[in-house]
Protein backbone atom coordinates (compact mmCIF):
# COMPACT_ATOMS: atom_id res chain seq x y z
CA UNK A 1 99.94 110.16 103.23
CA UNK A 2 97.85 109.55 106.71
CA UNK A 3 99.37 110.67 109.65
CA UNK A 4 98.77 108.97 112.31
CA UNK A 5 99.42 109.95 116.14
CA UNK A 6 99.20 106.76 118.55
CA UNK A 7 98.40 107.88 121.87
CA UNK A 8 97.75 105.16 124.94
CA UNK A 9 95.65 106.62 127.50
CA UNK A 10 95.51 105.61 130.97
CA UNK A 11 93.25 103.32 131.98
CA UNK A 12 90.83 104.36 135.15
CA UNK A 13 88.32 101.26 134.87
CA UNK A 14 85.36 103.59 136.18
CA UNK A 15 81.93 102.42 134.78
CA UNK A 16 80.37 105.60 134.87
CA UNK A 17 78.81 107.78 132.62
CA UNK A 18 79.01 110.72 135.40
CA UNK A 19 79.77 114.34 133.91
CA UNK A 20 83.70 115.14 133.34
CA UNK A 21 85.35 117.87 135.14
CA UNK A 22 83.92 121.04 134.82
CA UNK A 23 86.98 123.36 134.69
CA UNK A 24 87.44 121.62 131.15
CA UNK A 25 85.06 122.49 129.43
CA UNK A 26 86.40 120.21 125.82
CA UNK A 27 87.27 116.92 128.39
CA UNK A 28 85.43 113.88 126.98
CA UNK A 29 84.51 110.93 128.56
CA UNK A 30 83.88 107.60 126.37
CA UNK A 31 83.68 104.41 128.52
CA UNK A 32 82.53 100.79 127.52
CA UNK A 33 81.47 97.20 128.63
CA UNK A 34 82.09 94.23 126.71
CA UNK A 35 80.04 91.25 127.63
CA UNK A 36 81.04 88.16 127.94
CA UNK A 37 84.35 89.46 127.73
CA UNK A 38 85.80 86.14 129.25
CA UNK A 39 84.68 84.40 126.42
CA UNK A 40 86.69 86.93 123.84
CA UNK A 41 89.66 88.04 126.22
CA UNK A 42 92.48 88.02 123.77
CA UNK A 43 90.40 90.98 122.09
CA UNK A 44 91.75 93.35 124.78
CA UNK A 45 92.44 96.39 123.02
CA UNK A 46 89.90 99.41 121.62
CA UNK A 47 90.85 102.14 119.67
CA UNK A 48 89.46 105.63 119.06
CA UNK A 49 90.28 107.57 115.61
CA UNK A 50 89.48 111.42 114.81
CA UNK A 51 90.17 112.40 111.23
CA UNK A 52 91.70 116.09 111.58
CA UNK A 53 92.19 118.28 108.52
CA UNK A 54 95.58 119.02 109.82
CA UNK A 55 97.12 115.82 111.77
CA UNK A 56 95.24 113.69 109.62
CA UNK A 57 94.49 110.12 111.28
CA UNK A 58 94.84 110.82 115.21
CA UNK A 59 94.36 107.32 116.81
CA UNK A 60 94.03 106.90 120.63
CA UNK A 61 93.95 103.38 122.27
CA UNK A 62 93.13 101.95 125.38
CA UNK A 63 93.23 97.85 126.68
CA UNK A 64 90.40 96.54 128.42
CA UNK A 65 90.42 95.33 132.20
CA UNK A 66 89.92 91.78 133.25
CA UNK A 67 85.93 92.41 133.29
CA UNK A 68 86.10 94.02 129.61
CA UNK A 69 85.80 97.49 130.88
CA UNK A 70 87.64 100.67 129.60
CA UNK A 71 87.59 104.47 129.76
CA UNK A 72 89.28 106.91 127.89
CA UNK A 73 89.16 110.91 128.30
CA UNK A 74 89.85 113.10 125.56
CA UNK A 75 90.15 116.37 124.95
CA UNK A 76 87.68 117.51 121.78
CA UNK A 77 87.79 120.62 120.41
CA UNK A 78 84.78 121.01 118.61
CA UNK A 79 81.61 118.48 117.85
CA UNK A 80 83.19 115.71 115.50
CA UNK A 81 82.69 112.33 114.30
CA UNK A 82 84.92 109.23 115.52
CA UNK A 83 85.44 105.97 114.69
CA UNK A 84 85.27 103.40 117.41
CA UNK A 85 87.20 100.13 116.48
CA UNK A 86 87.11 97.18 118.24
CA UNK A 87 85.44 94.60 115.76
CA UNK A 88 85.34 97.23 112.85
CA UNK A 89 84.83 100.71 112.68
CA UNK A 90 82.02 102.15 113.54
CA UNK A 91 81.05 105.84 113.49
CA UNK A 92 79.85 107.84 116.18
CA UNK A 93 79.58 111.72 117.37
CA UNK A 94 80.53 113.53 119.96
CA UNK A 95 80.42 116.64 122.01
CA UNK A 96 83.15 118.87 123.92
CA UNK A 97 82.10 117.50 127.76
CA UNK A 98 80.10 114.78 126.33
CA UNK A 99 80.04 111.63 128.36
CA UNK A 100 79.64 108.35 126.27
CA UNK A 101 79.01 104.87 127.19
CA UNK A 102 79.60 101.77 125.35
CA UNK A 103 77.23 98.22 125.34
CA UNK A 104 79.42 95.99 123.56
CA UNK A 105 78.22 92.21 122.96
CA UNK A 106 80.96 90.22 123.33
CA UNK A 107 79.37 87.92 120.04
CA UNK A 108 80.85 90.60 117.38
CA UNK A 109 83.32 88.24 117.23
CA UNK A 110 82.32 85.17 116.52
CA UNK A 111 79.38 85.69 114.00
CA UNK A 112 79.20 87.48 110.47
CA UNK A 113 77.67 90.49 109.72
CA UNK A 114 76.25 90.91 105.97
CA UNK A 115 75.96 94.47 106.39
CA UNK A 116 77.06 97.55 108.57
CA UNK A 117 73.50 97.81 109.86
CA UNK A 118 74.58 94.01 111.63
CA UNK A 119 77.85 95.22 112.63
CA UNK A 120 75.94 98.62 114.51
CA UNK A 121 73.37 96.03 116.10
CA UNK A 122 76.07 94.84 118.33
CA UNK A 123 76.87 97.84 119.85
CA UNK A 124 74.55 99.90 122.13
CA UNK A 125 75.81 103.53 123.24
CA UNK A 126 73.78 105.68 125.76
CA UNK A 127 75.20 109.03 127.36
CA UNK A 128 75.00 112.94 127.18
CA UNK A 129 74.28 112.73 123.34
CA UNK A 130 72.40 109.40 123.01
CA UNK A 131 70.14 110.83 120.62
CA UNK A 132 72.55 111.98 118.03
CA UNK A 133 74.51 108.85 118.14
CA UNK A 134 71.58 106.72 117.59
CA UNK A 135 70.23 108.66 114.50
CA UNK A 136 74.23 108.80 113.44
CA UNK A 137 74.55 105.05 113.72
CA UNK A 138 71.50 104.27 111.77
CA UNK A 139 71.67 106.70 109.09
CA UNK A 140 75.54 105.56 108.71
CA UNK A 141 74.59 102.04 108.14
CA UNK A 142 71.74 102.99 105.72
CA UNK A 143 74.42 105.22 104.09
CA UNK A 144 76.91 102.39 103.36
CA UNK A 145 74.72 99.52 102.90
CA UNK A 146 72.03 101.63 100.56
CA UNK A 147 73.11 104.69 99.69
CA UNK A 148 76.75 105.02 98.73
CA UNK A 149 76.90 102.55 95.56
CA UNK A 150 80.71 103.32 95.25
CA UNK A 151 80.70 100.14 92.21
CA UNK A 152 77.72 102.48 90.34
CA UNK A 153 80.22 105.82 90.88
CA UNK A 154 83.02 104.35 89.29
CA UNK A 155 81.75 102.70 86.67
CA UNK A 156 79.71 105.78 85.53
CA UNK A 157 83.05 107.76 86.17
CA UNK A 158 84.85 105.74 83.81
CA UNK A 159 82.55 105.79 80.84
CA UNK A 160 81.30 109.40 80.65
CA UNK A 161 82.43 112.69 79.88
CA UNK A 162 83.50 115.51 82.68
CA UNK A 163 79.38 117.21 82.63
CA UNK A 164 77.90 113.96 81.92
CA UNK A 165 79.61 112.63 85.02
CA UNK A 166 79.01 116.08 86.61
CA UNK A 167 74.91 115.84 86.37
CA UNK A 168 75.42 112.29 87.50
CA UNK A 169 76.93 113.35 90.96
CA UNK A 170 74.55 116.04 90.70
CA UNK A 171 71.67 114.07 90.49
CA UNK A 172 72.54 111.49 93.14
CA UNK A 173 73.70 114.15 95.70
CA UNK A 174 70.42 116.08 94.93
CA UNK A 175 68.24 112.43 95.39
CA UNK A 176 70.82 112.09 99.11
CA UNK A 177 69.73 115.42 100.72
CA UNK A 178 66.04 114.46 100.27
CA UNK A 179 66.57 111.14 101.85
CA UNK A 180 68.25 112.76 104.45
CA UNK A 181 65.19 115.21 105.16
CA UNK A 182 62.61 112.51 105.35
CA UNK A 183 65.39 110.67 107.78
CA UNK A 184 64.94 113.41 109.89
CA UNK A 185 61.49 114.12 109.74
CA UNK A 186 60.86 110.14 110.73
CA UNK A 187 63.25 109.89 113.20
CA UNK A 188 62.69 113.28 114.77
CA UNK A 189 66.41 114.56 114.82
CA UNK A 190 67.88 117.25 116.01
CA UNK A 191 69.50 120.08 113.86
CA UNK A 192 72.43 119.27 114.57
CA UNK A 193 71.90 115.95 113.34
CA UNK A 194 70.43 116.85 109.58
CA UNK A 195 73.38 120.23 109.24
CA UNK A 196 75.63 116.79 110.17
CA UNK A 197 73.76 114.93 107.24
CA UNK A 198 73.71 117.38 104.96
CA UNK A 199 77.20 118.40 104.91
CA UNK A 200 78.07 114.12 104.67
CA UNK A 201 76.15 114.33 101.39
CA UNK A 202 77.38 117.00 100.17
CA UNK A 203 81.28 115.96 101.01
CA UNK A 204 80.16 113.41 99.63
CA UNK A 205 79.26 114.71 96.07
CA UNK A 206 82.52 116.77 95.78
CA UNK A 207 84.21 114.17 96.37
CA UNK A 208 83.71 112.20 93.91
CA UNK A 209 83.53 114.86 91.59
CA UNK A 210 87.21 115.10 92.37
CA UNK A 211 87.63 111.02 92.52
CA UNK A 212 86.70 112.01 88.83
CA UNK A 213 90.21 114.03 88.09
CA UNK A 214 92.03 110.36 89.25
CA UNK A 215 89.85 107.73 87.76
CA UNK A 216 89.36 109.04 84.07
CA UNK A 217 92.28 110.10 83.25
CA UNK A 218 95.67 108.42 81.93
CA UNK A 219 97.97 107.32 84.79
CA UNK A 220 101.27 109.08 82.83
CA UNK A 221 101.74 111.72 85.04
CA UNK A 222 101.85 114.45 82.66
CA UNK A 223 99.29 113.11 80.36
CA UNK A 224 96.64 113.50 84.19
CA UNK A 225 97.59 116.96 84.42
CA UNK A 226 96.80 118.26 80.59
CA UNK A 227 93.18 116.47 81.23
CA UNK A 228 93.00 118.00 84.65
CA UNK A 229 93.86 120.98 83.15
CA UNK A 230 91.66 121.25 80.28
CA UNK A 231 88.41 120.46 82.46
CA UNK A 232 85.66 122.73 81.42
CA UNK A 233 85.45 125.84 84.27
CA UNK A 234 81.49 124.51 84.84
CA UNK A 235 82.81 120.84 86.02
CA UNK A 236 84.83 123.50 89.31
CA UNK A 237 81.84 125.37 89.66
CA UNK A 238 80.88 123.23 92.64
CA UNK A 239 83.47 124.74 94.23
CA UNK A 240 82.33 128.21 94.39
CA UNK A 241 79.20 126.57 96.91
CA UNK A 242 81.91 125.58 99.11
CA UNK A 243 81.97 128.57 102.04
CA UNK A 244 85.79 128.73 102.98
CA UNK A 245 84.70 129.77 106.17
CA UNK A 246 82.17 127.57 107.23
CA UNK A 247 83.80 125.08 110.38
CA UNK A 248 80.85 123.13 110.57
CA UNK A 249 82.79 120.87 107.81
CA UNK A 250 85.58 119.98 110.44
CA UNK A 251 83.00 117.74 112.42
CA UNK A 252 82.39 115.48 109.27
CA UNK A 253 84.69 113.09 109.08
CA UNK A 254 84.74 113.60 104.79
CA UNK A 255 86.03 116.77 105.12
CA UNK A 256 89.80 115.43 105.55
CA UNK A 257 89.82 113.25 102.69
CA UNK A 258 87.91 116.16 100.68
CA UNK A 259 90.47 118.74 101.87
CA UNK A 260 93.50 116.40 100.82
CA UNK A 261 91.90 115.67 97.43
CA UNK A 262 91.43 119.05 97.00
CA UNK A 263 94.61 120.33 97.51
CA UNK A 264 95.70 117.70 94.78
CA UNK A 265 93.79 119.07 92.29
CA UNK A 266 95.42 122.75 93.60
CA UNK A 267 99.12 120.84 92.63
CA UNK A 268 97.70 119.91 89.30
CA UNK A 269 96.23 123.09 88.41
CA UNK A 270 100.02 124.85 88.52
CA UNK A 271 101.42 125.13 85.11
CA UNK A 272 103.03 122.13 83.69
CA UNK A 273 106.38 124.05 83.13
CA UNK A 274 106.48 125.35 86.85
CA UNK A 275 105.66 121.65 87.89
CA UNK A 276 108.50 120.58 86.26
CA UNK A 277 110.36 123.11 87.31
CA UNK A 278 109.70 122.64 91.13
CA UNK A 279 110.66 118.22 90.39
CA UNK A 280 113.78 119.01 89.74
CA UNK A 281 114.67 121.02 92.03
CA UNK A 282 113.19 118.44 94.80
CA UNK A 283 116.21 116.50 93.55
CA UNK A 284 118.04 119.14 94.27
CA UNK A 285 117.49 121.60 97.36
CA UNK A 286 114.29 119.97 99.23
CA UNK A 287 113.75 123.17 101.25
CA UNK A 288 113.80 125.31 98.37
CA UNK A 289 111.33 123.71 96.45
CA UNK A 290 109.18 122.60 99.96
CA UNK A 291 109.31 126.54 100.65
CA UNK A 292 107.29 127.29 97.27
CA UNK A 293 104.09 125.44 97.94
CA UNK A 294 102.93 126.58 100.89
CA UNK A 295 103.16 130.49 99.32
CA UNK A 296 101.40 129.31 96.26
CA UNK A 297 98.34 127.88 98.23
CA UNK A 298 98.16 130.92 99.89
CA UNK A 299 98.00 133.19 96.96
CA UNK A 300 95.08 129.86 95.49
CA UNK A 301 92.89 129.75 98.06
CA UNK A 302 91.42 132.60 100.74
CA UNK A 303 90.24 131.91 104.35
CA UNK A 304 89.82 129.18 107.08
CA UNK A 305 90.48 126.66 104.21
CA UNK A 306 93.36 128.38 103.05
CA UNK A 307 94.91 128.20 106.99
CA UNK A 308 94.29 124.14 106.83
CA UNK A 309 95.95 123.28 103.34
CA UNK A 310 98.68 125.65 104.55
CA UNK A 311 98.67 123.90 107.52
CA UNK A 312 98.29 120.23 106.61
CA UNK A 313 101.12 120.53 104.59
CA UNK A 314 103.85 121.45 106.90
CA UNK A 315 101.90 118.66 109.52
CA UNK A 316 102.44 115.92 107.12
CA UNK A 317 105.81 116.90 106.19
CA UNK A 318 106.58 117.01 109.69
CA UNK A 319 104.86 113.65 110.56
CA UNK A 320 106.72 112.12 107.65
CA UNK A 321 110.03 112.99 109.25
CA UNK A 322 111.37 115.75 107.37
CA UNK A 323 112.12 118.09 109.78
CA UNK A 324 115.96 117.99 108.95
CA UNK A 325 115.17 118.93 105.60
CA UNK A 326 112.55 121.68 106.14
CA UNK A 327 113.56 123.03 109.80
CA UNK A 328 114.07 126.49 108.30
CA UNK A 329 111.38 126.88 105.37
CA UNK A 330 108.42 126.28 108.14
CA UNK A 331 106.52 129.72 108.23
CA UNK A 332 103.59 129.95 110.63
CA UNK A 333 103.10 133.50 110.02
CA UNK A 334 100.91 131.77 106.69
CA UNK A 335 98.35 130.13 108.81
CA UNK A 336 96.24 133.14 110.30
CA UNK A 337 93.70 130.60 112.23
CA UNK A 338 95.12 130.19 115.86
CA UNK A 339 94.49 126.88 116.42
CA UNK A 340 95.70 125.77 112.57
CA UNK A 341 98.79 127.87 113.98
CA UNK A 342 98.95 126.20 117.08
CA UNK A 343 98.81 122.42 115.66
CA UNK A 344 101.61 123.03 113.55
CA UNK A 345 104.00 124.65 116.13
CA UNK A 346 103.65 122.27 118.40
CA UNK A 347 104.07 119.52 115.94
CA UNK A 348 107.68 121.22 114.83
CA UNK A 349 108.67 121.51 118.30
CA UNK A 350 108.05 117.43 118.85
CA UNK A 351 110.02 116.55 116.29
CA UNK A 352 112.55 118.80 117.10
CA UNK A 353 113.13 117.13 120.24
CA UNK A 354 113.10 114.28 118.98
CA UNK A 355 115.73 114.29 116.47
CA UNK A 356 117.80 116.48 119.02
CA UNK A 357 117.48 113.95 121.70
CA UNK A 358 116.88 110.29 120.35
CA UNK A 359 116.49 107.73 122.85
CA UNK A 360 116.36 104.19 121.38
CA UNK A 361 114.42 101.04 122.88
CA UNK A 362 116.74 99.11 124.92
CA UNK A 363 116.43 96.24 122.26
CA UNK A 364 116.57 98.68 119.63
CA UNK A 365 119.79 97.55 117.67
CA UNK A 366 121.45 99.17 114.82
CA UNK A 367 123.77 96.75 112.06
CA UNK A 368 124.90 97.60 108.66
CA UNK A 369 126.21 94.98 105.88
CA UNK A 370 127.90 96.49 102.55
CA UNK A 371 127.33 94.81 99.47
CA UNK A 372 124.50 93.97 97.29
CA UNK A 373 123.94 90.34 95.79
CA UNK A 374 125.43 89.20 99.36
CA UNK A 375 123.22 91.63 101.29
CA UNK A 376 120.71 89.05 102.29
CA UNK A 377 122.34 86.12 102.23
CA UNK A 378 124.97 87.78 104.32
CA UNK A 379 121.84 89.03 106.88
CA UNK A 380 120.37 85.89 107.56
CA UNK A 381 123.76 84.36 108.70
CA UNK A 382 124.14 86.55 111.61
CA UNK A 383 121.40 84.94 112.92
CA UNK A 384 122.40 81.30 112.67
CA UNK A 385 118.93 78.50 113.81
CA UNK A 386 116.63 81.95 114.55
CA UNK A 387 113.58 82.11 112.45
CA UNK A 388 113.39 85.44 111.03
CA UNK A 389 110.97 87.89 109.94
CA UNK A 390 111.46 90.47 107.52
CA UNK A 391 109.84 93.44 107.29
CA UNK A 392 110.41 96.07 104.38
CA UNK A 393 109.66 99.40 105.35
CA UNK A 394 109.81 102.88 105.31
CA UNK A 395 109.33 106.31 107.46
CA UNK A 396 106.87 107.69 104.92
CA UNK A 397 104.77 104.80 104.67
CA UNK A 398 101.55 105.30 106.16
CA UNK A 399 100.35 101.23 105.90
CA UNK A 400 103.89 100.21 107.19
CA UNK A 401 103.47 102.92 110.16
CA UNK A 402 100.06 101.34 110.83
CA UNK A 403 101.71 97.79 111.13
CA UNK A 404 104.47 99.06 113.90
CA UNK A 405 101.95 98.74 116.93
CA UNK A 406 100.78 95.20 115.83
CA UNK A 407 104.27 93.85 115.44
CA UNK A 408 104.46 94.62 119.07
CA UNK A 409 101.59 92.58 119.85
CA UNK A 410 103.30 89.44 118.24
CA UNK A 411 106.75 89.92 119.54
CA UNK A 412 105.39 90.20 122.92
CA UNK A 413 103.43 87.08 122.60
CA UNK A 414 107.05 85.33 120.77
CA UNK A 415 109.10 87.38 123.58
CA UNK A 416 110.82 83.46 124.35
CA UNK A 417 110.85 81.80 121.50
CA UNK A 418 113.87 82.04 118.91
CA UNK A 419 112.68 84.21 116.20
CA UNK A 420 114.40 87.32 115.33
CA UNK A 421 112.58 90.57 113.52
CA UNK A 422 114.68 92.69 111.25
CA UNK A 423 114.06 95.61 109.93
CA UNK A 424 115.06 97.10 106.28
CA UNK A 425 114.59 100.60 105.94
CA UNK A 426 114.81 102.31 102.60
CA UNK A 427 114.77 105.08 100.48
CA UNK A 428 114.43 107.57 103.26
CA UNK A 429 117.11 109.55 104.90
CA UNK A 430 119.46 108.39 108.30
CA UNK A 431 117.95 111.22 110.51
CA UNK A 432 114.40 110.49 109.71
CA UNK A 433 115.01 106.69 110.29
CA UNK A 434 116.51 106.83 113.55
CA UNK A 435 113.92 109.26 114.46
CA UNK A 436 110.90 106.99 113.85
CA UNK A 437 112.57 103.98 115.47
CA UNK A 438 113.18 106.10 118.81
CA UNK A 439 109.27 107.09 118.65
CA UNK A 440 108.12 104.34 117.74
CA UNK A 441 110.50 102.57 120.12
CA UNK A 442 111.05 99.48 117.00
CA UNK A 443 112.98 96.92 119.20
CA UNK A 444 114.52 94.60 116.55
CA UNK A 445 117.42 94.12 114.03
CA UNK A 446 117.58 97.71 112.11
CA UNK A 447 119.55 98.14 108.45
CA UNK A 448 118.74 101.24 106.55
CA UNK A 449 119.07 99.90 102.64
CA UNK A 450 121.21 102.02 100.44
CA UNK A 451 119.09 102.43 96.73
CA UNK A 452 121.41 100.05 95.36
CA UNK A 453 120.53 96.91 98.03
CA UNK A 454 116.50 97.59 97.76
CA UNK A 455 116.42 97.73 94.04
CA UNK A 456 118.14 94.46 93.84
CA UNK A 457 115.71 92.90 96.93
CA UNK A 458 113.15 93.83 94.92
CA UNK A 459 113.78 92.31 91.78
CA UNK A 460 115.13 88.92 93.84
CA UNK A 461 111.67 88.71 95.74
CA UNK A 462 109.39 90.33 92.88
CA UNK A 463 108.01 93.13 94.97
CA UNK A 464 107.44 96.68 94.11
CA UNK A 465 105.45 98.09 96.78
CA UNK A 466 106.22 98.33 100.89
CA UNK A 467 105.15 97.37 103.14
CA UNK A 468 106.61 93.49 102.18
CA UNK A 469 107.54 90.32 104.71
CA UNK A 470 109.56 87.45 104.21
CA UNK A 471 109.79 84.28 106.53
CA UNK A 472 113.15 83.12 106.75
CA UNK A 473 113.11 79.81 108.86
CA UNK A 474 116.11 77.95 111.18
CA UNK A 475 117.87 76.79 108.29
CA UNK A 476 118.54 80.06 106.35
CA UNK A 477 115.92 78.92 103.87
CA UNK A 478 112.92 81.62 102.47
CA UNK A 479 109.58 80.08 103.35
CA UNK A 480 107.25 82.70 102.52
CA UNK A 481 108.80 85.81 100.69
CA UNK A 482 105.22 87.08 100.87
CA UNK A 483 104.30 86.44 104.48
CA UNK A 484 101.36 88.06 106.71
CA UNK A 485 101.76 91.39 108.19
CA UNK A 486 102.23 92.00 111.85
CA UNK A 487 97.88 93.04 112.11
CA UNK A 488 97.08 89.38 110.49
CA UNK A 489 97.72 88.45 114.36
CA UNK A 490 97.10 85.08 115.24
CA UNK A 491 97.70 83.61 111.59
CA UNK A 492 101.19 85.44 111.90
CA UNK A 493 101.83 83.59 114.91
CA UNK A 494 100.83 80.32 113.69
CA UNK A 495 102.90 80.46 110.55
CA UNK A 496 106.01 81.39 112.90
CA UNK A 497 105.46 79.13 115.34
CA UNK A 498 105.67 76.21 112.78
CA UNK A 499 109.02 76.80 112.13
CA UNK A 500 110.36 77.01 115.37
């Protein structure tokens, strides 16, 4: 599960790269000019994204001025990679104090790029570490266009044994790092560039050594575990290069998805009886059974890694909406690292508030219909010559989280036309429902499914998977039962639009 923190700065249209304010010493500065932004106005919207090893996806976004200008100030802890999305993401580094500035040709747009190398082309960044971000760019784009082979990985994954697949990874990571040192050595980088590299390559390696554990296996849950299980010790022994202490890692963005793969394997590498054990008594006491993982990884794993699994865990939790459930099972005193510590406690005391003080979107309404064959039929005729969009969801959805800001985007652009959104919660609890509609301020029709009402949707639209729309148009009639998602944008609101 991503988490994903959506944070809209303000926007002080400065074109400057001038230094940020000294008494902050880990204030950022990342400003940008799109050309010919006239031309490619109704792309008015740029978004940052850090991948932390605790908050996982942390997503800041800014809209551009009437020129095509923007600036956004962050605070960065430590040197890290982000993704800068605006006609696809692109990674780029930066600095605590850095100042970055942003070329951005407005024709990203309108033509096709073949590769990432074409998609980097169009954007030209200068600022306090233009030097790193150029060799970043360039060896990124060589990366995914050349190096990374992701089709070759998988299908050697699927037909060899654990150590033949072992000295496979082995081999390929080993052939990476020298690329990476004549990279360097040709382009002249810094060190901070090829330690960046090296640890990629390396993050790299592990992980799919891991990717391994999910891709050879059966899919019958405990079927995966006996094979995890079984593993010869040498296939782990990567593991014992990793230093638990080294926080150079937390700059690469790999590190996240390594740590949260990681701690997967930790879950499968508990004894099947305790496993089943600890399912049944999620049915049962959620805080009981939430309480016992957190001791275990301490007791698995030792130092700074140890503080971000521990950590991570209660986050996403958290971020999921669980705080009813886990209020009192939350121990801190686990995470030794300070600012590991410090994410988490914060985190608890935001949703705190906000399930202690819920304030709801002024068009934020709440309806409930009993019954379950009738449920729909019953829904759409509240709502007599509205065209109406439907949009299965859930709070611990990740994808359907990621639609929320989108659907904002086309009800604002719909704001006077008669269409009507509705929203169908389900299989989460009230609490964390209401929560996530008063943070993510969800204006719309709300009804929270019971298990009952969903299973039968379901079946009656052939779905299994959320998040799921369905056009209903001004006669009460199903157009599209599989209809675009809020971030298909403009096709969205053409398909609406005919029905109106």
């Amino acid at each position: 599960m991503k988490t994903t923190l959506f944070c809209t700065l303000a926007c002080i249209f400065l074109f400057s790269c001038s230094s940020p304010d000294s008494t902050n010493e880990t204030l950022s500065i990342i400003t940008g000019q799109v050309s010919d932004f006239s031309k490619v106005s109704e792309h008015d919207e740029v978004n940052i994204k850090f991948r932390d090893p605790v908050a996982g996806d942390v997503e800041f976004s800014t809209t551009l001025d009437s020129t095509g200008k923007f600036r956004m100030e962050l605070d960065v802890e430590f040197p890290r990679e982000f993704r800068l999305n605006y006609s696809g993401y692109l990674q780029y580094y930066i600095y605590p104090g850095d100042s970055l500035h942003f070329e951005i040709d407005g024709l990203c747009w309108s033509k096709v790029s073949e590769s990432r190398a074409e998609e980097y082309a169009y954007y030209t960044v200068s600022g306090t570490s233009e030097a790193m971000n150029r060799n970043v760019a360039l060896f990124t784009a060589l990366y995914q266009d050349s190096l990374a082979n992701w089709a070759v990985r998988d299908s050697v994954v699927r037909a060899s044994e654990p150590l033949d697949s072992r000295a496979f990874v082995d081999s390929r990571t080993s052939d990476r790092q020298l690329y990476v040192e004549k990279f360097s050595l040709a382009q002249g980088a810094s060190d901070d560039f090829r330690n960046w590299a090296r640890r990629k390559i390396t993050l790299a390696g592990w992980g799919d050594l891991i990717m391994y554990c999910w891709m050879k296996p059966p899919r019958e849950s405990d079927e995966r575990i006996a094979f995890i299980q079984a593993l010869p010790d040498e296939y782990f022994s990567f593991l014992d290069e990793w230093d638990r202490e080294d926080r150079g890692y937390l700059g690469n963005s790999d590190f996240e998805f390594f740590l949260q793969q990681y701690q997967m394997i930790l879950d499968q590498l508990v004894p099947l009886d305790t496993q089943q054990y600890y399912r049944d008594i999620w049915q049962e006491d959620f805080a009981r059974a939430a309480a016992y993982t957190p001791r275990y990884y301490s007791e698995a794993e030792n130092g700074y890694a140890r503080d971000l699994i521990i950590a991570s865990y209660y986050y996403r939790l958290l971020d999921a909406k669980y705080y009813e459930k886990i209020k009192d099972i939350v121990d801190t005193s686990l995470i030794v690292d300070d600012q590991a510590r410090a994410k988490v406690t914060k985190k608890y005391r935001y949703e705190k508030d906000l399930f202690e003080n819920m304030e709801f979107a002024e068009g934020s309404k709440f309806k409930e219909i009993a019954g379950v064959e009738t449920f729909f039929d019953t829904m759409v005729s509240m709502y007599p010559d509205k065209v109406i969009y439907v949009d299965f969801w859930a709070t611990w959805c990740s994808p359907c989280m990621n639609e929320m800001p989108h659907a904002k985007k086309i009800k604002k652009q719909l704001a006077d036309k008669d269409v009507i959104f509705v929203y169908l919660g389900n299989r989460c609890e009230e609490g964390a429902w209401k929560a996530t509609i008063a943070e993510r301020e969800m204006e719309g029709e709300h009804y929270l499914l019971t298990d009952e009402q969903f299973a039968h949707l379901t079946t009656e639209f052939d779905f299994r998977g959320i998040p799921r729309y369905i056009l209903v148009d001004r006669q009460g009639q199903v157009v599209n039962q599989n209809a675009p998602r809020p971030s298909s944008g403009q096709e969205l609101v053409d398909l609406i639009s005919q029905h109106l």
